[in-house]
PDB file of N, CA and C in Angstrom:
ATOM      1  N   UNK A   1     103.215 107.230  79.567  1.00  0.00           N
ATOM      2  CA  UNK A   1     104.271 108.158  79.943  1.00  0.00           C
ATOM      3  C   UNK A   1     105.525 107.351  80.278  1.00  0.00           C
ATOM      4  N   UNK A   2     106.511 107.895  79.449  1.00  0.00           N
ATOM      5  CA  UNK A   2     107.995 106.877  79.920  1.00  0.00           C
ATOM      6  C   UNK A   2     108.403 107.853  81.343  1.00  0.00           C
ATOM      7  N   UNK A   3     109.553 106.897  81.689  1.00  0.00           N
ATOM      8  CA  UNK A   3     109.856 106.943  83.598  1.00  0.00           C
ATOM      9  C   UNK A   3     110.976 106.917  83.781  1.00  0.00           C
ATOM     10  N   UNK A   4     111.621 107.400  84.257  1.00  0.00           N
ATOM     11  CA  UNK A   4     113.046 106.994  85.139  1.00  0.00           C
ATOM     12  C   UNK A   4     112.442 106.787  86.757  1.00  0.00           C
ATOM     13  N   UNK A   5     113.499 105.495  86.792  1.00  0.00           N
ATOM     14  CA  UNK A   5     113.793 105.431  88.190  1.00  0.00           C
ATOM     15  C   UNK A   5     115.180 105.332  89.066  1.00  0.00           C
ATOM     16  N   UNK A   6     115.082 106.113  89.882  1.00  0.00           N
ATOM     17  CA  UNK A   6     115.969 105.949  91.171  1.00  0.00           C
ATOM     18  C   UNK A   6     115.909 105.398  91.978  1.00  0.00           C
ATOM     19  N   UNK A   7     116.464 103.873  92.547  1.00  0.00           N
ATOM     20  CA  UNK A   7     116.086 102.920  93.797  1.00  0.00           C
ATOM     21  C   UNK A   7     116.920 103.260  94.513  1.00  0.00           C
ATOM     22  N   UNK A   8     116.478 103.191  95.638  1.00  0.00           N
ATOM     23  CA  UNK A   8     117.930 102.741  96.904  1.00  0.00           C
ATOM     24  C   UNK A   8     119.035 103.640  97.259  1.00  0.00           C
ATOM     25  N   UNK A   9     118.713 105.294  97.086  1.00  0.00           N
ATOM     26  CA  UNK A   9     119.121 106.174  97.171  1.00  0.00           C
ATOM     27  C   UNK A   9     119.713 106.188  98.598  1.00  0.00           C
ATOM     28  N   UNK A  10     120.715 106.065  99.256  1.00  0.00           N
ATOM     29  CA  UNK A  10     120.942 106.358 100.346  1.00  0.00           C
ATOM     30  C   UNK A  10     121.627 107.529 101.290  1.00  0.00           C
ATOM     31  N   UNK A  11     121.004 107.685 102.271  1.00  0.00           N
ATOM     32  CA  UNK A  11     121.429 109.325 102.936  1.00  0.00           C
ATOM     33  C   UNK A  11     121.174 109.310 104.061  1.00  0.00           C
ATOM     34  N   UNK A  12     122.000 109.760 105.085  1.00  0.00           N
ATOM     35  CA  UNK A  12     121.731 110.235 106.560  1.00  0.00           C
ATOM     36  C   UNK A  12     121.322 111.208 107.127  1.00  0.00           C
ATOM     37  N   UNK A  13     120.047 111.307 107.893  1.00  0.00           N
ATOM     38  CA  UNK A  13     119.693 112.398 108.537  1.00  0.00           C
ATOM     39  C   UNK A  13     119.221 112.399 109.543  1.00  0.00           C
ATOM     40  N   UNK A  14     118.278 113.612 110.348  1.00  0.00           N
ATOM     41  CA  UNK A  14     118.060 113.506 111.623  1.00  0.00           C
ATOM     42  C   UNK A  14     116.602 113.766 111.871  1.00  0.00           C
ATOM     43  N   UNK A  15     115.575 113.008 110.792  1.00  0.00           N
ATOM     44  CA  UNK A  15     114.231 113.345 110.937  1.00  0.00           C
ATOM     45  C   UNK A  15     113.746 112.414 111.861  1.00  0.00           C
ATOM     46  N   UNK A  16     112.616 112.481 112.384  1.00  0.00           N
ATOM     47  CA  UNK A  16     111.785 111.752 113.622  1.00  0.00           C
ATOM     48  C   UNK A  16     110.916 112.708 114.688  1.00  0.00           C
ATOM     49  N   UNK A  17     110.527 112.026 115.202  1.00  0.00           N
ATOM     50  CA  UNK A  17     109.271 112.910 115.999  1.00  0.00           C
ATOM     51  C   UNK A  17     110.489 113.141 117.758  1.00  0.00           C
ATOM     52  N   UNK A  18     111.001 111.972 118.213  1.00  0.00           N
ATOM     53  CA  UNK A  18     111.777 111.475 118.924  1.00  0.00           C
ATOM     54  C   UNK A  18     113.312 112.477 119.240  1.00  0.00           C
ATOM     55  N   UNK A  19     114.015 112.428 120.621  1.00  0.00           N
ATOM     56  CA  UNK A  19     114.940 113.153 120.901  1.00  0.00           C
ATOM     57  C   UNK A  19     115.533 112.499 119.983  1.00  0.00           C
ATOM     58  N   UNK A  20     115.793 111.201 120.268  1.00  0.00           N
ATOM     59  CA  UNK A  20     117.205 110.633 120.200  1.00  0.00           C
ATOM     60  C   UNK A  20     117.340 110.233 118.089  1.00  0.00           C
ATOM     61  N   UNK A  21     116.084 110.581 117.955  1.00  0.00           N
ATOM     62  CA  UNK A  21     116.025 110.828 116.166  1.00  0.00           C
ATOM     63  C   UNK A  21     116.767 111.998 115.397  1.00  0.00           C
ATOM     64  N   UNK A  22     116.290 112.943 116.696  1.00  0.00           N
ATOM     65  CA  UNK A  22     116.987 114.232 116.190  1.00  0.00           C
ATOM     66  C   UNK A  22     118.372 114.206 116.356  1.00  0.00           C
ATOM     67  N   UNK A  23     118.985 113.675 117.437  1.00  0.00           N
ATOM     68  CA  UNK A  23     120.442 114.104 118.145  1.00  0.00           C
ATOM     69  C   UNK A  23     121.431 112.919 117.353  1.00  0.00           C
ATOM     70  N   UNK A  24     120.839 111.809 116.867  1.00  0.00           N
ATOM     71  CA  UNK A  24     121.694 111.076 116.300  1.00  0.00           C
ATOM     72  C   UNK A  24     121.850 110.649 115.043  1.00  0.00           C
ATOM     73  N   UNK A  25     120.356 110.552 114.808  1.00  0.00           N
ATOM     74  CA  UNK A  25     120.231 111.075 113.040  1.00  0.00           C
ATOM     75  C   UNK A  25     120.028 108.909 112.821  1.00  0.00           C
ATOM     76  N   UNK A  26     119.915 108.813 111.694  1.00  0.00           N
ATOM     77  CA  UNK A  26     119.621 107.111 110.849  1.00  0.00           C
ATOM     78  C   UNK A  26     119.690 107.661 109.261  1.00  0.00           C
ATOM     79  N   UNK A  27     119.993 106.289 108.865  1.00  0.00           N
ATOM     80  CA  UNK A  27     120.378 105.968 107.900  1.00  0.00           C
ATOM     81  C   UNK A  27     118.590 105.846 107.123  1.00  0.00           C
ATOM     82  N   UNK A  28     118.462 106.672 106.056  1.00  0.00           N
ATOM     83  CA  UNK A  28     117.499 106.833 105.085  1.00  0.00           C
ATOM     84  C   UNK A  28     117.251 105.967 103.198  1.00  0.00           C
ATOM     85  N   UNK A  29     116.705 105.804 103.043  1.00  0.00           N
ATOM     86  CA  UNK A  29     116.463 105.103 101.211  1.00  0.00           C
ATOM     87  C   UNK A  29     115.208 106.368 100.766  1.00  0.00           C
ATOM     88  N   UNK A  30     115.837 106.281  99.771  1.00  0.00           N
ATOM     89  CA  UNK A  30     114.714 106.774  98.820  1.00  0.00           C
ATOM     90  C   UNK A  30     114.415 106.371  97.323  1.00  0.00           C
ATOM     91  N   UNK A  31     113.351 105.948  97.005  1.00  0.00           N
ATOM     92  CA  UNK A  31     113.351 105.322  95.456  1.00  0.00           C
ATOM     93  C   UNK A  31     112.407 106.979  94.711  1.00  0.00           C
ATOM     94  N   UNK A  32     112.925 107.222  93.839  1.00  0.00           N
ATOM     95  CA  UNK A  32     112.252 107.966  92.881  1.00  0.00           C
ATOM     96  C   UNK A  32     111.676 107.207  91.558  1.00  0.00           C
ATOM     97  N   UNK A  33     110.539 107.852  91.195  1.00  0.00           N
ATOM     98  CA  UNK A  33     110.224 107.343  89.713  1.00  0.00           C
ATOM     99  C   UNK A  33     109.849 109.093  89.356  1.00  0.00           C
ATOM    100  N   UNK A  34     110.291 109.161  88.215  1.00  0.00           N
ATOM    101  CA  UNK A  34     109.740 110.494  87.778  1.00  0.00           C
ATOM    102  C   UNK A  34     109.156 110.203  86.046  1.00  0.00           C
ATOM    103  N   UNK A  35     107.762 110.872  85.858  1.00  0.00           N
ATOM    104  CA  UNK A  35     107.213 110.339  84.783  1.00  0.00           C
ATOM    105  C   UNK A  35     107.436 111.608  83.742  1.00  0.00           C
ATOM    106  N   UNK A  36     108.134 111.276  82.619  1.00  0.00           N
ATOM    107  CA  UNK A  36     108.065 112.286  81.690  1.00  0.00           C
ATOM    108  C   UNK A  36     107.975 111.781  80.683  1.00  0.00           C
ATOM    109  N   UNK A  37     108.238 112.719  79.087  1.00  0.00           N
ATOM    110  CA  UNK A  37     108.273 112.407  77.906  1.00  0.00           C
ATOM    111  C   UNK A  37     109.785 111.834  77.231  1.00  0.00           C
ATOM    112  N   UNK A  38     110.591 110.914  77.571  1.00  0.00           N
ATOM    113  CA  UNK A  38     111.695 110.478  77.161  1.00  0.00           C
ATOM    114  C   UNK A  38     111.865 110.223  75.541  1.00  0.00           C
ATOM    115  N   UNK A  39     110.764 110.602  74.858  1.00  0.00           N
ATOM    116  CA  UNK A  39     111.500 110.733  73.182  1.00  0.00           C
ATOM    117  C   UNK A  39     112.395 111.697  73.014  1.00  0.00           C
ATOM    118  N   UNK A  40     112.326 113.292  73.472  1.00  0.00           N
ATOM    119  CA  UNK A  40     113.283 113.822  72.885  1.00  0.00           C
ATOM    120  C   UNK A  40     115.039 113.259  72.887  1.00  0.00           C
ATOM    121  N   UNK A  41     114.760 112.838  74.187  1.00  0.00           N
ATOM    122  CA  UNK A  41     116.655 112.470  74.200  1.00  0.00           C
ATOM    123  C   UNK A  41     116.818 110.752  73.587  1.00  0.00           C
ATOM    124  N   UNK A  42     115.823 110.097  73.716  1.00  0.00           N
ATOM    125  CA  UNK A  42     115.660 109.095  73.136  1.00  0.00           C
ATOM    126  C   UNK A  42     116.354 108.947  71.597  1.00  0.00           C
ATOM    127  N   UNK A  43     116.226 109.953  71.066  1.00  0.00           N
ATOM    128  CA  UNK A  43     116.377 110.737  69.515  1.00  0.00           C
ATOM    129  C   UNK A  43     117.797 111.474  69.389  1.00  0.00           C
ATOM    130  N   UNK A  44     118.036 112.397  71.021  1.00  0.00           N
ATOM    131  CA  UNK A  44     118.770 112.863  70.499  1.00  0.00           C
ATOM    132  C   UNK A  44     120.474 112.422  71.267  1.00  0.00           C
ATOM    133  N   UNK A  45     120.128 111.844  72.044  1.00  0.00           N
ATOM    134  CA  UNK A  45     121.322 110.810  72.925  1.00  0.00           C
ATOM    135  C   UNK A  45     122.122 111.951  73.628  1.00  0.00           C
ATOM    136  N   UNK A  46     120.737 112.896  73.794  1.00  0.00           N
ATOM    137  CA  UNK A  46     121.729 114.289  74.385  1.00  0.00           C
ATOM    138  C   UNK A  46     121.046 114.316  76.046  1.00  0.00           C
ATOM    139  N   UNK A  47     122.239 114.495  76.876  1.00  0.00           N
ATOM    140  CA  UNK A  47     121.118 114.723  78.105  1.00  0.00           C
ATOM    141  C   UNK A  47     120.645 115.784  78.513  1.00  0.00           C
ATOM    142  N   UNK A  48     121.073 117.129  77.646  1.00  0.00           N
ATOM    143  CA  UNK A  48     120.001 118.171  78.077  1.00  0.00           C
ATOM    144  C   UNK A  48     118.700 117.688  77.916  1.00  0.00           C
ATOM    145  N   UNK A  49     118.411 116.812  76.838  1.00  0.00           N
ATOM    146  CA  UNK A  49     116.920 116.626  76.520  1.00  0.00           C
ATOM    147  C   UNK A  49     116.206 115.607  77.322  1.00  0.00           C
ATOM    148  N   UNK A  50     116.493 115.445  78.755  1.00  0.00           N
ATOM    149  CA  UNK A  50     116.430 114.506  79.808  1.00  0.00           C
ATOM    150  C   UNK A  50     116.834 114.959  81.202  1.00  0.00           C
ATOM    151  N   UNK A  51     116.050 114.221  82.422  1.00  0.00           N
ATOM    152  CA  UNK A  51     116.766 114.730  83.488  1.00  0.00           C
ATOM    153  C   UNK A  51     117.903 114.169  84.082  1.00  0.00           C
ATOM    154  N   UNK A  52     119.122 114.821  84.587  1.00  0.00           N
ATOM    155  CA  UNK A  52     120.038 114.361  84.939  1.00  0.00           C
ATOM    156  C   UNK A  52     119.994 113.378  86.135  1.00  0.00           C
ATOM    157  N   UNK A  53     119.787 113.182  86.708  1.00  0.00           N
ATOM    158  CA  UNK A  53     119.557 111.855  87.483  1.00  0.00           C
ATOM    159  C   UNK A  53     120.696 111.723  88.801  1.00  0.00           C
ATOM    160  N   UNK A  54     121.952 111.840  88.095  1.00  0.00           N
ATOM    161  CA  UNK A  54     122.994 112.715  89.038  1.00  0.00           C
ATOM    162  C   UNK A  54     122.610 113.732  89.374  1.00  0.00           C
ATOM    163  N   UNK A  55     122.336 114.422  88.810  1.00  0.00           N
ATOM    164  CA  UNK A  55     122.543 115.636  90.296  1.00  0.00           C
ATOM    165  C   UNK A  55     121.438 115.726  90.652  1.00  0.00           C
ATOM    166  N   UNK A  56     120.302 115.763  90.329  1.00  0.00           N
ATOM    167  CA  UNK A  56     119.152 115.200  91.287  1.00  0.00           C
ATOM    168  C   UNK A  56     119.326 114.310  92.640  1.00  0.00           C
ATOM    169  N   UNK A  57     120.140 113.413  91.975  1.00  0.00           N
ATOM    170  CA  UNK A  57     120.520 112.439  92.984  1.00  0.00           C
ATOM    171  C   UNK A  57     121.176 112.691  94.299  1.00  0.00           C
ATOM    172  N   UNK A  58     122.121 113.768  93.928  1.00  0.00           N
ATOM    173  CA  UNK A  58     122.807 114.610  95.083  1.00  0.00           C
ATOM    174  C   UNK A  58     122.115 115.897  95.678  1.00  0.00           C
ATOM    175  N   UNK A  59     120.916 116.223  94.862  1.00  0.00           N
ATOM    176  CA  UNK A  59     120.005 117.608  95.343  1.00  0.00           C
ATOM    177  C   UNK A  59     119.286 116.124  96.200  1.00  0.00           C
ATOM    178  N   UNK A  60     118.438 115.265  96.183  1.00  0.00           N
ATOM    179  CA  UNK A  60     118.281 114.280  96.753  1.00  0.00           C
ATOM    180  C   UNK A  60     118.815 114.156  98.517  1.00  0.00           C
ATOM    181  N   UNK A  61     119.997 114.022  98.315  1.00  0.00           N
ATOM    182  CA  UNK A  61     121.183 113.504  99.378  1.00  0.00           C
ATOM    183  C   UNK A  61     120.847 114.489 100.049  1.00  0.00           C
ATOM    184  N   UNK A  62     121.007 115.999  99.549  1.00  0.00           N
ATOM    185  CA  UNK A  62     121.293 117.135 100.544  1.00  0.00           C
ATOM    186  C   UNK A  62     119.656 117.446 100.968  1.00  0.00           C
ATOM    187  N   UNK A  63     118.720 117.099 100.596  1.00  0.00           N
ATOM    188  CA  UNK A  63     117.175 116.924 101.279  1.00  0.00           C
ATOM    189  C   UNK A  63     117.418 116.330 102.306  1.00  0.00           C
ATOM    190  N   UNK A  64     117.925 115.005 102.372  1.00  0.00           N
ATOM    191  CA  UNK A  64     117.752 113.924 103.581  1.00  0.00           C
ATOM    192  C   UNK A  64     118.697 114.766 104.422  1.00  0.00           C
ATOM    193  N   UNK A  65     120.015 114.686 103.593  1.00  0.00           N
ATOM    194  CA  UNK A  65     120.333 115.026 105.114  1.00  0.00           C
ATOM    195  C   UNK A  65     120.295 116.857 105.429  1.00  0.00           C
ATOM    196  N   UNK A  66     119.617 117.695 104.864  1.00  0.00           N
ATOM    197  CA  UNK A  66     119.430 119.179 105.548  1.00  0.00           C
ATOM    198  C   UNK A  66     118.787 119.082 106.745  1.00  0.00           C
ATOM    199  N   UNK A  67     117.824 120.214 106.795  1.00  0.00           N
ATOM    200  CA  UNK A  67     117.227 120.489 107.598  1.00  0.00           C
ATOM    201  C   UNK A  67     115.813 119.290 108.497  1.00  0.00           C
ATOM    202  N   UNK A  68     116.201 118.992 109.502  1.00  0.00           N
ATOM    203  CA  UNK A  68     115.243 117.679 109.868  1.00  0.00           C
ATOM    204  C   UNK A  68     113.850 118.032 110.504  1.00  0.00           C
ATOM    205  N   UNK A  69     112.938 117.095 109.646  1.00  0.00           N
ATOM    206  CA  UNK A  69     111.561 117.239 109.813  1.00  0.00           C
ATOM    207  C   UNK A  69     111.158 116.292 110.850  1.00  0.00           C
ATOM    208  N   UNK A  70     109.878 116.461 111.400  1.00  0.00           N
ATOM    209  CA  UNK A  70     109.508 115.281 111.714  1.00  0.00           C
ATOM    210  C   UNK A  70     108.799 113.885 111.621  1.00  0.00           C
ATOM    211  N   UNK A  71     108.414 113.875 110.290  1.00  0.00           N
ATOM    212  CA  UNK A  71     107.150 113.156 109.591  1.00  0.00           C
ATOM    213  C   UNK A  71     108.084 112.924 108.527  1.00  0.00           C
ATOM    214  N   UNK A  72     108.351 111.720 107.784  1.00  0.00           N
ATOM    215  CA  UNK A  72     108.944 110.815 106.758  1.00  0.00           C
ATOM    216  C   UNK A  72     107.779 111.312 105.395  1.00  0.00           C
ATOM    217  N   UNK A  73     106.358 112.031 105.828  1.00  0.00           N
ATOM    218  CA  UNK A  73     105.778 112.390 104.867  1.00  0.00           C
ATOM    219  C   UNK A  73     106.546 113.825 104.321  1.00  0.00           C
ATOM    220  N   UNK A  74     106.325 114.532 105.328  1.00  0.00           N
ATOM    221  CA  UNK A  74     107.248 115.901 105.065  1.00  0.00           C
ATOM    222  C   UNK A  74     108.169 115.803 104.298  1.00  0.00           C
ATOM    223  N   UNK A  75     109.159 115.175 104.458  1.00  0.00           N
ATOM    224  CA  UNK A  75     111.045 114.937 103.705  1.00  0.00           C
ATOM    225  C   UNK A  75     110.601 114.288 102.547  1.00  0.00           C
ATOM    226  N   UNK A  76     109.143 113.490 102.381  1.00  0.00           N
ATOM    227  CA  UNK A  76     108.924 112.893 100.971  1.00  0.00           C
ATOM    228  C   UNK A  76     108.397 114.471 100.214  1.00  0.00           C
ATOM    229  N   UNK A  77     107.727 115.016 101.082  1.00  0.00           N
ATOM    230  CA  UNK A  77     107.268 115.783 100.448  1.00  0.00           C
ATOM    231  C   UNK A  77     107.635 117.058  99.242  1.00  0.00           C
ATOM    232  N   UNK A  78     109.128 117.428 100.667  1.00  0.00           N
ATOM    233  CA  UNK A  78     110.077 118.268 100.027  1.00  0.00           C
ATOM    234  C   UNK A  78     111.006 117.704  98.936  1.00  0.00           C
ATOM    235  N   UNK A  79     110.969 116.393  99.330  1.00  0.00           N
ATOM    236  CA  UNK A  79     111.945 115.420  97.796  1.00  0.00           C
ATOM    237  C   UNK A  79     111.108 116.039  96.625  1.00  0.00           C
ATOM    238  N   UNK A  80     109.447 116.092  96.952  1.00  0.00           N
ATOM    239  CA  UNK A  80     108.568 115.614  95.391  1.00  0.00           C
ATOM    240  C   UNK A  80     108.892 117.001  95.469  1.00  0.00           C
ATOM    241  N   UNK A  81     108.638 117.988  96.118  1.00  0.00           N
ATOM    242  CA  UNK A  81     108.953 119.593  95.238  1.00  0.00           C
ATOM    243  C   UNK A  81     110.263 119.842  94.540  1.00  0.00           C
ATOM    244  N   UNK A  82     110.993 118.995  94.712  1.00  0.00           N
ATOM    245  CA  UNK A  82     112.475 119.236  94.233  1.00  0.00           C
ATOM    246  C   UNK A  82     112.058 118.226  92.957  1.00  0.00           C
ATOM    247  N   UNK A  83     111.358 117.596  92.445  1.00  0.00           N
ATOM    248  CA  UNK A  83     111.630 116.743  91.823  1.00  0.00           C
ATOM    249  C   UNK A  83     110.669 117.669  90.273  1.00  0.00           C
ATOM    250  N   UNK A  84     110.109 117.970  91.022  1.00  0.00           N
ATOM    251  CA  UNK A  84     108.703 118.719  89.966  1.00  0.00           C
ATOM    252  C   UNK A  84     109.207 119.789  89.716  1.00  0.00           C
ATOM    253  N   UNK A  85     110.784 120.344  90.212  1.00  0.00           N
ATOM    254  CA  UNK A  85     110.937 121.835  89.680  1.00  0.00           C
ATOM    255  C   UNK A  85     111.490 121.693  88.098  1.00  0.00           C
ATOM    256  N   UNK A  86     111.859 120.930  87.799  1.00  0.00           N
ATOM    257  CA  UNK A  86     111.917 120.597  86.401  1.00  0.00           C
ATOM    258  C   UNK A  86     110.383 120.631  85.310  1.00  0.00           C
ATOM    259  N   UNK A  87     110.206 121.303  84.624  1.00  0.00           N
ATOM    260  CA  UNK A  87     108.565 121.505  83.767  1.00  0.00           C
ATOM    261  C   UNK A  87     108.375 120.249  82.844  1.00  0.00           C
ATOM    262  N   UNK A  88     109.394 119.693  82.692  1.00  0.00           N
ATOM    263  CA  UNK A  88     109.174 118.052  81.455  1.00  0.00           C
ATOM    264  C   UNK A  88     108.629 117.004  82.611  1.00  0.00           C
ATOM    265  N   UNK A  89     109.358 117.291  83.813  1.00  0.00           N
ATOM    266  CA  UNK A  89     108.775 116.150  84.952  1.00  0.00           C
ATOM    267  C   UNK A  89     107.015 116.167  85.143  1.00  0.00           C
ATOM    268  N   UNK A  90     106.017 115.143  84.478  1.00  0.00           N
ATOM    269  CA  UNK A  90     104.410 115.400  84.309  1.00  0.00           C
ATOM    270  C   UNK A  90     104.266 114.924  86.193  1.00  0.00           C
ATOM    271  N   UNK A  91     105.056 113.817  86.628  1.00  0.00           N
ATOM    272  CA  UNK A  91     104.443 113.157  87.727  1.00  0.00           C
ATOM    273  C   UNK A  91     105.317 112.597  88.325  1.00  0.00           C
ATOM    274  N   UNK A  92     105.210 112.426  89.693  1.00  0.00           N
ATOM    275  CA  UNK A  92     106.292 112.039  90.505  1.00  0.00           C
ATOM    276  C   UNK A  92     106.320 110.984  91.839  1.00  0.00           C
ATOM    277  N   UNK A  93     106.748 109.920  92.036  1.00  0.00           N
ATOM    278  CA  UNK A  93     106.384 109.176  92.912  1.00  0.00           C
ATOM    279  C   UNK A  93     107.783 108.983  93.862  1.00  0.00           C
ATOM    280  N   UNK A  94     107.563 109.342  94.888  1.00  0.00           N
ATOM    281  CA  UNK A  94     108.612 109.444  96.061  1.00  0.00           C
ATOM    282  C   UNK A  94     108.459 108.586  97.018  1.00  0.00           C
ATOM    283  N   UNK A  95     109.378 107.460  97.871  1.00  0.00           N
ATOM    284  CA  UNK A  95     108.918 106.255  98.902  1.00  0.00           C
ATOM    285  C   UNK A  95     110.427 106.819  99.493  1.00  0.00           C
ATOM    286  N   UNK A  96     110.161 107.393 100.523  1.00  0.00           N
ATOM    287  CA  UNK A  96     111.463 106.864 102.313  1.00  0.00           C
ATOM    288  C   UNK A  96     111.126 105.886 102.651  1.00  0.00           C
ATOM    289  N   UNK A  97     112.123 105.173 102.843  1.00  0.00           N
ATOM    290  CA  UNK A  97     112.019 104.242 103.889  1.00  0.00           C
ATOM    291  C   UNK A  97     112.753 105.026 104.972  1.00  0.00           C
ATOM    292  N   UNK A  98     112.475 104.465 106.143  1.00  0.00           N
ATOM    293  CA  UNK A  98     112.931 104.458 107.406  1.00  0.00           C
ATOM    294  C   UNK A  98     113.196 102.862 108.082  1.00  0.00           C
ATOM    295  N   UNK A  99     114.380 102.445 107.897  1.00  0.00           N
ATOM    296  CA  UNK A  99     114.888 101.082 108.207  1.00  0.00           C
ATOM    297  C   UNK A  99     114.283 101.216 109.817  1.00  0.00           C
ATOM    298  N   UNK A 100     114.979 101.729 111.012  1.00  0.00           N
ATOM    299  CA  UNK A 100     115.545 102.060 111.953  1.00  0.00           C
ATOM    300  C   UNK A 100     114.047 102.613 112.549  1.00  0.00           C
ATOM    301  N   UNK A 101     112.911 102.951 112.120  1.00  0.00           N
ATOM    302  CA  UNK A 101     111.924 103.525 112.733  1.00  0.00           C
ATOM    303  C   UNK A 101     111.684 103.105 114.180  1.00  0.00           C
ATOM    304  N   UNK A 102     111.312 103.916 115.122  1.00  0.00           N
ATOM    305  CA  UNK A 102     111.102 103.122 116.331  1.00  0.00           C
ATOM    306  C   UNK A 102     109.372 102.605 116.654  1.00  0.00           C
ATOM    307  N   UNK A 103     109.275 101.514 116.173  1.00  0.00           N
ATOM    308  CA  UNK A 103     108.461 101.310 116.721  1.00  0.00           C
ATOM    309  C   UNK A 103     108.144  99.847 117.612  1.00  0.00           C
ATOM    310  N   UNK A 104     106.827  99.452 118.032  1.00  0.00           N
ATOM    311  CA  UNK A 104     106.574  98.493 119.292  1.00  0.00           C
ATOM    312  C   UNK A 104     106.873  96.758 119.014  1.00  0.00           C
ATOM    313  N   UNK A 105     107.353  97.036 117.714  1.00  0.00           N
ATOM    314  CA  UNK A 105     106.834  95.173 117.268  1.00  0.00           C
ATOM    315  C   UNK A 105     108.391  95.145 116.430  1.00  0.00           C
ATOM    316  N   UNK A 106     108.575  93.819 115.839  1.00  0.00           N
ATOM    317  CA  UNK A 106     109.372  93.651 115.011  1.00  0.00           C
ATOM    318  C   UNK A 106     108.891  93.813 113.608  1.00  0.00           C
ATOM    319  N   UNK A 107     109.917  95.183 113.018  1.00  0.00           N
ATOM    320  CA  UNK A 107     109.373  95.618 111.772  1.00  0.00           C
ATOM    321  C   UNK A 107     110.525  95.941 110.688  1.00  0.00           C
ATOM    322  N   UNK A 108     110.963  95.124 109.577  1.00  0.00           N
ATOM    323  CA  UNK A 108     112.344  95.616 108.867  1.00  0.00           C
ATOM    324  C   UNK A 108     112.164  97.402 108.628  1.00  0.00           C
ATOM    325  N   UNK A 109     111.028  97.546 108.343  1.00  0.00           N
ATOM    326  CA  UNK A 109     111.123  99.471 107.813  1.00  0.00           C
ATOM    327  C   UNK A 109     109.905  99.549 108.074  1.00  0.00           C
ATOM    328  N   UNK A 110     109.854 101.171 108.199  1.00  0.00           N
ATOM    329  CA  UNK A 110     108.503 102.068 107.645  1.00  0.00           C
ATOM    330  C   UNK A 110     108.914 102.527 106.794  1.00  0.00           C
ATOM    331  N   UNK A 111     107.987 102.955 105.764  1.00  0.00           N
ATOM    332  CA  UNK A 111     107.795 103.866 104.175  1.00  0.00           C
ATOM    333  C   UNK A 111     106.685 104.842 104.442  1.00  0.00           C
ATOM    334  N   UNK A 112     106.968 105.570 103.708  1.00  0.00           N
ATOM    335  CA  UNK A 112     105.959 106.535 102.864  1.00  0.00           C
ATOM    336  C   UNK A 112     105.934 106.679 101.446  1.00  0.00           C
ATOM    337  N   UNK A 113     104.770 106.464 100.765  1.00  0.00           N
ATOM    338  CA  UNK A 113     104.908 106.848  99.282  1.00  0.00           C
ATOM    339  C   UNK A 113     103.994 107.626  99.121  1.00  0.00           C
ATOM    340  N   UNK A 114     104.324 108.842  98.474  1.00  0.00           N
ATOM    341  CA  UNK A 114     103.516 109.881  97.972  1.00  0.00           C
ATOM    342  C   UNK A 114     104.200 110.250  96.080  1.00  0.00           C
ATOM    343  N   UNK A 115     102.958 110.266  95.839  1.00  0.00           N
ATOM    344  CA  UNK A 115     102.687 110.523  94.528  1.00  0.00           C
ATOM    345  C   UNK A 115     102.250 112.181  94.072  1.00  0.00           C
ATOM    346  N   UNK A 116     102.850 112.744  93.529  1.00  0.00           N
ATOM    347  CA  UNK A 116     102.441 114.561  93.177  1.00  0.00           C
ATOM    348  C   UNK A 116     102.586 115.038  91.514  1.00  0.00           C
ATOM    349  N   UNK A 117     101.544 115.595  90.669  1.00  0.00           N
ATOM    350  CA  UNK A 117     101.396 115.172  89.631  1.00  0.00           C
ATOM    351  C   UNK A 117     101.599 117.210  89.438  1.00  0.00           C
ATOM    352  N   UNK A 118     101.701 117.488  88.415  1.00  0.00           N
ATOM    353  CA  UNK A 118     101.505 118.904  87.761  1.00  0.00           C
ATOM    354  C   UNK A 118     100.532 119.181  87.897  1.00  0.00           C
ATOM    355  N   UNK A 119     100.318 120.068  88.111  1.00  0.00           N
ATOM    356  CA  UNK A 119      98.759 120.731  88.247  1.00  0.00           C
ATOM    357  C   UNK A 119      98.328 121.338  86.638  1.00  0.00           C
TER     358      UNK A 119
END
């Protein structure tokens, strides 16, 4: 299956379990890979026959930063439903990072990667 990917997507929001997650919000990444059939546009150098990547990219942006969850799985989660509403998209692999996570030790990020395939 050919792939596009999206690395290093960046967006601000106010997810976390934490007050001060909610009230002040951090700086978010997101890498997409989305697995589809890339011959048709391959062929036809048209991008209807492909997903736009831009504006995904900005339906993307407005995930992170809408409505705030509390679980980095959740906001992956709602990324992968946005990502699968397209019917050529077979499979989808979604990673947040959370640079800024609070936790007890010295840690550059937390991630989540979740993977969600067509049923």
């Amino acid at each position: 299956m050919d792939r596009i990917t999206v690395s290093g997507l960046e967006a601000f929001g106010h997810h976390g379990v934490l007050p001060h997650e909610r009230e002040y919000g951090q700086r978010f990444s997101v890498d997409l890979v989305l697995e589809l059939d890339l011959a048709p546009a391959a062929a036809s150098d048209d991008l209807d026959d492909t997903i736009d990547y831009g504006a995904l990219s900005g339906d993307v942006e407005a995930i992170v930063a809408g409505d705030p969850v509390e679980l980095i799985e959740a906001l992956a989660g709602r990324i992968a439903v946005r990502c699968l509403e397209d019917d050529r998209v077979q499979a989808v692999e979604v990673t947040v990072h959370k640079p800024n996570a609070p936790v007890p030790v010295v840690a550059r990020e937390v991630a989540v990667t979740l993977r969600r395939t067509r049923r």
